[in-house]
N, C-alpha and C. Protein backbone atom coordinates (compact mmCIF):
# COMPACT_ATOMS: atom_id res chain seq x y z
N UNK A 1 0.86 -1.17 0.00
CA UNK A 1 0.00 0.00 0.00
C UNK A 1 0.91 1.23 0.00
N UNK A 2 0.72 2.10 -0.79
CA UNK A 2 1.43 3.95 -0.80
C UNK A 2 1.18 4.54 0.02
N UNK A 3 1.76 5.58 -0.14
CA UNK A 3 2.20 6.39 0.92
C UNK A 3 0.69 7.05 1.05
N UNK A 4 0.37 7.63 -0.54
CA UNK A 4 -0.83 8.26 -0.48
C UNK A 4 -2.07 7.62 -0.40
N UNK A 5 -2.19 6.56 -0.68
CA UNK A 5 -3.67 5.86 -0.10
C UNK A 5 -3.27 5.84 1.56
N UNK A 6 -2.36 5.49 2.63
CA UNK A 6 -2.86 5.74 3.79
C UNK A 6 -2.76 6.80 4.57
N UNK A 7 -2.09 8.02 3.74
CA UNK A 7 -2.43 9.95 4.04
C UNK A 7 -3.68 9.86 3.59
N UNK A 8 -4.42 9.15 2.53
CA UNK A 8 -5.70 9.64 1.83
C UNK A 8 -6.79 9.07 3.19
N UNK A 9 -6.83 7.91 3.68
CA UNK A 9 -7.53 6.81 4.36
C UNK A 9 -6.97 7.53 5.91
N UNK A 10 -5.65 8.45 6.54
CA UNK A 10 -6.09 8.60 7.47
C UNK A 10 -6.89 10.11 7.68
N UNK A 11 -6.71 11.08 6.89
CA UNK A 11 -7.19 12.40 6.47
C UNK A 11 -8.69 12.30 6.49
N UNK A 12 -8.98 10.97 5.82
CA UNK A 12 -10.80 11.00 6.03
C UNK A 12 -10.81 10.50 7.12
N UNK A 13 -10.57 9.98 7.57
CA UNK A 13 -10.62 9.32 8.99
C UNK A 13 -11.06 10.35 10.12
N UNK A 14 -9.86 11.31 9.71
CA UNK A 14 -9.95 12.20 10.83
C UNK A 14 -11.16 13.12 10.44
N UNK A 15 -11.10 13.38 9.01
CA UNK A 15 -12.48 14.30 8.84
C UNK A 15 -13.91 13.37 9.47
N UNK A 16 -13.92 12.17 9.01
CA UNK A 16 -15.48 12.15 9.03
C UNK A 16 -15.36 10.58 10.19
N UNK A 17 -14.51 10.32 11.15
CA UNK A 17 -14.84 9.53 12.21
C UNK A 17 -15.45 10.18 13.36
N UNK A 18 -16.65 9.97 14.09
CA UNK A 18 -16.43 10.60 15.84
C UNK A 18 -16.77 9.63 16.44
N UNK A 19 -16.79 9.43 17.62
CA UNK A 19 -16.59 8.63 18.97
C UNK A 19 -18.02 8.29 18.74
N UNK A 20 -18.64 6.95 19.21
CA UNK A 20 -19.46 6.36 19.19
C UNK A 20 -20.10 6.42 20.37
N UNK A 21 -19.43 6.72 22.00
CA UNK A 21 -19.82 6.96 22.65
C UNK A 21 -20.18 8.26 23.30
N UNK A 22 -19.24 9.09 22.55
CA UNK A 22 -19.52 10.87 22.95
C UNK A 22 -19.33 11.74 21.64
N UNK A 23 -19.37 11.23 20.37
CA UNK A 23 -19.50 12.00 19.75
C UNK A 23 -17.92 13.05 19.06
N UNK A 24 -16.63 12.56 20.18
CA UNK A 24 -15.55 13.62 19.72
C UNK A 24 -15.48 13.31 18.36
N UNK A 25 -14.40 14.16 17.75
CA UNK A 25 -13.81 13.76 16.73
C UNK A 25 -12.65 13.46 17.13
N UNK A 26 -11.99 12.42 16.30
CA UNK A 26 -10.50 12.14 15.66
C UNK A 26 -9.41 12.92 16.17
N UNK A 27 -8.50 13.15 16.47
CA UNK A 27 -7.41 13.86 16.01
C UNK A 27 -6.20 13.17 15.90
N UNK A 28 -5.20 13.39 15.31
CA UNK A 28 -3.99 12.75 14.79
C UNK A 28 -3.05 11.76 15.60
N UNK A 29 -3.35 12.41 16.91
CA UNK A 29 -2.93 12.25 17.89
C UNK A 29 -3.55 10.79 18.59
N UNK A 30 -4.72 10.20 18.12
CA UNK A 30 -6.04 9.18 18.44
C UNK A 30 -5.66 8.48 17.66
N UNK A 31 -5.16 8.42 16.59
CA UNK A 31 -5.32 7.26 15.56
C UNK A 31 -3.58 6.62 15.46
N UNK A 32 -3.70 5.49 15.64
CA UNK A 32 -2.83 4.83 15.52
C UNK A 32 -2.55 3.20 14.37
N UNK A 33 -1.60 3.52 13.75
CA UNK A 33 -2.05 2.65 12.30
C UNK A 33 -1.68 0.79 12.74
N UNK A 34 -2.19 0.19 13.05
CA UNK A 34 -1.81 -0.96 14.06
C UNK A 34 -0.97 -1.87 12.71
N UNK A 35 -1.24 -1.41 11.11
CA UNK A 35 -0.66 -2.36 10.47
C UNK A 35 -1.42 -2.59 8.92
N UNK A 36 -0.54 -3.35 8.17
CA UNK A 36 -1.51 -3.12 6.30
C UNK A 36 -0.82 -4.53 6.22
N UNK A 37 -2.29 -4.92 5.46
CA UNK A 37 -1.92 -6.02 4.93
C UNK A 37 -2.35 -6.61 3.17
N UNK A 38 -1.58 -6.30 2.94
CA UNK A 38 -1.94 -6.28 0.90
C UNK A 38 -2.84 -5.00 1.11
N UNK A 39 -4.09 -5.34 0.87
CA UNK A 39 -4.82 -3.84 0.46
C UNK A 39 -5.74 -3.38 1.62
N UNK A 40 -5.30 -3.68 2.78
CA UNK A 40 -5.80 -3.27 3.89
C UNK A 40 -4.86 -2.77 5.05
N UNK A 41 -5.40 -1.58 5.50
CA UNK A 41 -5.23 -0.62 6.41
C UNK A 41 -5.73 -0.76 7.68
N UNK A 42 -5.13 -1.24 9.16
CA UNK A 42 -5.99 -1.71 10.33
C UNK A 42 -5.48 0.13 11.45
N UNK A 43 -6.34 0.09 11.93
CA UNK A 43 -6.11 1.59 12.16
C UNK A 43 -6.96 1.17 13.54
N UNK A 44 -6.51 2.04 15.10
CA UNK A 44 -7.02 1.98 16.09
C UNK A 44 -7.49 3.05 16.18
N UNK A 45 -8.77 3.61 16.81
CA UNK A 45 -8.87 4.92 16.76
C UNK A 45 -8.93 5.21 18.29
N UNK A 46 -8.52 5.76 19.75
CA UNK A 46 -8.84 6.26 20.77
C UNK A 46 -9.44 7.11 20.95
N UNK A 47 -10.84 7.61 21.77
CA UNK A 47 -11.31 8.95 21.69
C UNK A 47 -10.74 9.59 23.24
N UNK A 48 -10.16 10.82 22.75
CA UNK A 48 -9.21 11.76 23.99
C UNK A 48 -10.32 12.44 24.61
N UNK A 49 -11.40 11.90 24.72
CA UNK A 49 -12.40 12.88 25.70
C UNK A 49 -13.16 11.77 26.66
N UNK A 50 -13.45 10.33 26.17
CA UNK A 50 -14.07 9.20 27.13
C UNK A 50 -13.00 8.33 26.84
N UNK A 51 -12.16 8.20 26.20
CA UNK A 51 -10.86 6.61 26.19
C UNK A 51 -11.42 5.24 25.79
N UNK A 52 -13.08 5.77 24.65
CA UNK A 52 -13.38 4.23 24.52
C UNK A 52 -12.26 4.18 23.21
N UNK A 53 -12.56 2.70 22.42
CA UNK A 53 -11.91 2.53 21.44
C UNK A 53 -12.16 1.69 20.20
N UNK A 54 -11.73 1.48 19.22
CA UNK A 54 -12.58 0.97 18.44
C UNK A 54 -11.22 1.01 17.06
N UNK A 55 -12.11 -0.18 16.42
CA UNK A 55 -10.57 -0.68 15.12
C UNK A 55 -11.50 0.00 13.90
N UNK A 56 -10.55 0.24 13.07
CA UNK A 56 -10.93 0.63 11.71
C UNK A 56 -10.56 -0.32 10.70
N UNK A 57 -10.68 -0.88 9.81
CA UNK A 57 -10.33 -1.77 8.64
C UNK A 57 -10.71 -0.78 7.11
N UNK A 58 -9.48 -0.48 6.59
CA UNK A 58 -9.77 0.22 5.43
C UNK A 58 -9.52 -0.47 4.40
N UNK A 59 -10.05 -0.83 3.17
CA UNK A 59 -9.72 -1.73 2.15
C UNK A 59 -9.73 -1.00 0.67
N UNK A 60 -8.44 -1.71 -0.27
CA UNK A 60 -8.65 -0.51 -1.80
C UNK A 60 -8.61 -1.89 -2.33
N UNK A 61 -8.95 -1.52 -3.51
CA UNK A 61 -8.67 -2.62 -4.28
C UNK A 61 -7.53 -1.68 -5.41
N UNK A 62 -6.77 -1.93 -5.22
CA UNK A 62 -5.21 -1.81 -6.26
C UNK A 62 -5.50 -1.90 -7.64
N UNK A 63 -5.69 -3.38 -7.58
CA UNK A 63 -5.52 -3.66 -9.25
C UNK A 63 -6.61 -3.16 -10.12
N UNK A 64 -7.62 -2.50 -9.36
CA UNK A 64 -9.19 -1.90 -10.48
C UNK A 64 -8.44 -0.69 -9.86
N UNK A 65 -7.63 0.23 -9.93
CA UNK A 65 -7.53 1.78 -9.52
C UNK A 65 -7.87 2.70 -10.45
N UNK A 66 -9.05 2.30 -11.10
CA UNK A 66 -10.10 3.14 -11.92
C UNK A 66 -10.61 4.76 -10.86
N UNK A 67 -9.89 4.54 -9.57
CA UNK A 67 -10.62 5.43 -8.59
C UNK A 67 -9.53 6.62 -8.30
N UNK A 68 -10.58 7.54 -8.54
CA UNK A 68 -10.51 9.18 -8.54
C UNK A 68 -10.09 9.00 -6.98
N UNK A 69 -9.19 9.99 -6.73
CA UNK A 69 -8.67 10.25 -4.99
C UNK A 69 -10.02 10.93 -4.37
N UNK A 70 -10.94 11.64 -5.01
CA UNK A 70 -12.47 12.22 -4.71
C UNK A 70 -13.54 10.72 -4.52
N UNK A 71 -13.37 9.41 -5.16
CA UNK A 71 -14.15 8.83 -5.20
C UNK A 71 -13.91 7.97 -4.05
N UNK A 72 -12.41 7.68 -4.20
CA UNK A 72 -11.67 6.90 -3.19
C UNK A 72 -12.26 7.46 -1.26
N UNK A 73 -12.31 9.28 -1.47
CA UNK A 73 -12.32 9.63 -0.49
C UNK A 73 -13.77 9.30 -0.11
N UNK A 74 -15.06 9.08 -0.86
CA UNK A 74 -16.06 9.42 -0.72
C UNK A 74 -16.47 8.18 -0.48
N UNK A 75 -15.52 6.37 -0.97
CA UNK A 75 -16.44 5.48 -0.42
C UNK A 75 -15.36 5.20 1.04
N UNK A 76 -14.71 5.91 1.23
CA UNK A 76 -14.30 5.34 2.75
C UNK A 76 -15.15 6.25 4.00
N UNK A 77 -15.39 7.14 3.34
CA UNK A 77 -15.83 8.26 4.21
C UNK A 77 -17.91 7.01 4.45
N UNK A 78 -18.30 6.22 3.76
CA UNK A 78 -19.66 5.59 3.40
C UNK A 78 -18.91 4.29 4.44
N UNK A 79 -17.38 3.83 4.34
CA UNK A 79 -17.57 2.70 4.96
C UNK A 79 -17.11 3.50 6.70
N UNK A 80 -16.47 4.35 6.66
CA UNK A 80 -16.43 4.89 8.48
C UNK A 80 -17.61 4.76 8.90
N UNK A 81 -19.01 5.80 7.68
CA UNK A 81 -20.52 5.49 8.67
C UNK A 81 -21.18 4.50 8.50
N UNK A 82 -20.84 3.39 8.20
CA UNK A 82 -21.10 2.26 8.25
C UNK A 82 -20.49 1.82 9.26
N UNK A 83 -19.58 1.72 9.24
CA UNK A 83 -18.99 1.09 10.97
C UNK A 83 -19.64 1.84 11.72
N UNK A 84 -19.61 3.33 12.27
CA UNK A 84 -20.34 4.03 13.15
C UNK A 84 -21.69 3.51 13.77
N UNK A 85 -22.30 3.07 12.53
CA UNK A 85 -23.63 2.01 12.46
C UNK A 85 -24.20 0.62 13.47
N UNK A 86 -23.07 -0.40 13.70
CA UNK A 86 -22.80 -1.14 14.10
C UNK A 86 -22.38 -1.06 15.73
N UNK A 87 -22.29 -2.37 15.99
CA UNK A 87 -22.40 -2.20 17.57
C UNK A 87 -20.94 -1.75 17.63
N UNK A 88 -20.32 -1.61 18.98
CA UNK A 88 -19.21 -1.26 19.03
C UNK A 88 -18.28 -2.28 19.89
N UNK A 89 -17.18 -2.62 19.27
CA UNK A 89 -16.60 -3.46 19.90
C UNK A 89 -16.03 -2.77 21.23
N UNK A 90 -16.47 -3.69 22.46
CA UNK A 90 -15.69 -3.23 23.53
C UNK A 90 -14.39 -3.98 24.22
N UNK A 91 -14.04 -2.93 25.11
CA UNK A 91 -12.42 -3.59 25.94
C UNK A 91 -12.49 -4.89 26.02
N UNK A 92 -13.82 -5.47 26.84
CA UNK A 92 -13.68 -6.70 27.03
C UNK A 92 -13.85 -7.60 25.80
N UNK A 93 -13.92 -7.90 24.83
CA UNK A 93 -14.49 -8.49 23.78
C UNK A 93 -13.15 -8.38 23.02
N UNK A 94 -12.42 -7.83 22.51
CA UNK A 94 -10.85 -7.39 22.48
C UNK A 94 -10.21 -8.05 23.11
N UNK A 95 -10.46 -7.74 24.80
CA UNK A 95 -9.23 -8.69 25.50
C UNK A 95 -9.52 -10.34 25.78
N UNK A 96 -11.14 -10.56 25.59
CA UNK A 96 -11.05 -12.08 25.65
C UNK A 96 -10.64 -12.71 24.44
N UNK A 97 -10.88 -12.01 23.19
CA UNK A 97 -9.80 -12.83 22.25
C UNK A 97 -9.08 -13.22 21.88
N UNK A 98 -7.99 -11.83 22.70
CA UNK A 98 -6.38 -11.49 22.68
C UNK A 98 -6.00 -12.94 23.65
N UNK A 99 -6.99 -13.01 25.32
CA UNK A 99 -6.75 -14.25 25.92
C UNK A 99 -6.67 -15.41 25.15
N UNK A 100 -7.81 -15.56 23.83
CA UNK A 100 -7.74 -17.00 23.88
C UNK A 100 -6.81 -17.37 22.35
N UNK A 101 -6.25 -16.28 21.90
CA UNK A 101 -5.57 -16.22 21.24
C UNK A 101 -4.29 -17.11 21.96
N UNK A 102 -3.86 -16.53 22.82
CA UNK A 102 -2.94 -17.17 23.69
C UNK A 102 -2.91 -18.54 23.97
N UNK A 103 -4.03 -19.11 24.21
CA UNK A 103 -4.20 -20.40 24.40
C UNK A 103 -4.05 -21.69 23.47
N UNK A 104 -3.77 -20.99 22.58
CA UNK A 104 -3.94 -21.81 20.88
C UNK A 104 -2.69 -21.94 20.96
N UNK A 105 -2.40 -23.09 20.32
CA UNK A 105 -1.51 -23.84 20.14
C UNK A 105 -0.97 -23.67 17.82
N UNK A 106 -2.15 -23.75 17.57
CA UNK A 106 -1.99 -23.97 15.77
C UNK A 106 -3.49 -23.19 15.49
N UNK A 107 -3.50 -23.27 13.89
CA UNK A 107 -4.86 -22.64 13.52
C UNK A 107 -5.97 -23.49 14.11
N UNK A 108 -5.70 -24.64 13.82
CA UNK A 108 -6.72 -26.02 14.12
C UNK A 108 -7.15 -25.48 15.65
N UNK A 109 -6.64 -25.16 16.63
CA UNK A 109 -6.94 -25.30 17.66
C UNK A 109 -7.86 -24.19 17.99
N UNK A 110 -7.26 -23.12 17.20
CA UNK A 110 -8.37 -21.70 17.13
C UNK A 110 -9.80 -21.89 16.80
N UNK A 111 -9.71 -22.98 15.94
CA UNK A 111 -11.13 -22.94 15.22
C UNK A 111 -11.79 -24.04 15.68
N UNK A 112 -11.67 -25.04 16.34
CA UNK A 112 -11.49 -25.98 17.53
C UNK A 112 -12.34 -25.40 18.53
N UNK A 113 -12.22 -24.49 19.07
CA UNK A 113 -12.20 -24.09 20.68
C UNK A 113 -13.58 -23.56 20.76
């Protein structure tokens, strides 16, 4: 992934994310990029006014880059309020996975359990 798809993906971010539980917005300072993988962007967002938290997953598709940096901006800005939409993952739900993540031995055992 370029430099400029994840300036493009965190710029909307910050324009059009707010806190699910109070409403802040974003700031630069909140978002932390946890990692990309082929054409995805995993992004943490913290809100600096309640400390809930919540993951972002941004996705391009590369090889169709038929997409205008205006169009690009306009369907991520459709998938942020779409997540907004949805329940919100909390601390605990995060950390019991992270637990049983731990406990696994191989994939088999993950999907096992």
């Amino acid at each position: 992934m370029n430099y400029f798809i994840i300036k493009n993906i965190v710029e909307t971010t910050l324009t059009h994310f707010a806190c699910k539980e109070c409403g802040a917005k974003a700031t630069e300072q909140n978002i932390h990029i946890l990692g990309t993988a082929g054409n995805s962007l995993n992004m943490e967002v913290i809100c600096q006014e309640c400390q809930a938290s919540g993951v972002i997953k941004a996705e391009m598709n590369i090889m169709g880059i038929n997409t205008s940096p205006a169009q690009f901006t306009e369907q991520l800005k459709k998938t942020v309020e779409e997540t907004r939409k949805g329940e919100a993952i909390k601390d605990a739900d995060i950390m019991k996975v992270r637990n049983d993540l731990q406990k696994v031995i191989s994939v088999s055992d993950l999907f096992n359990s």
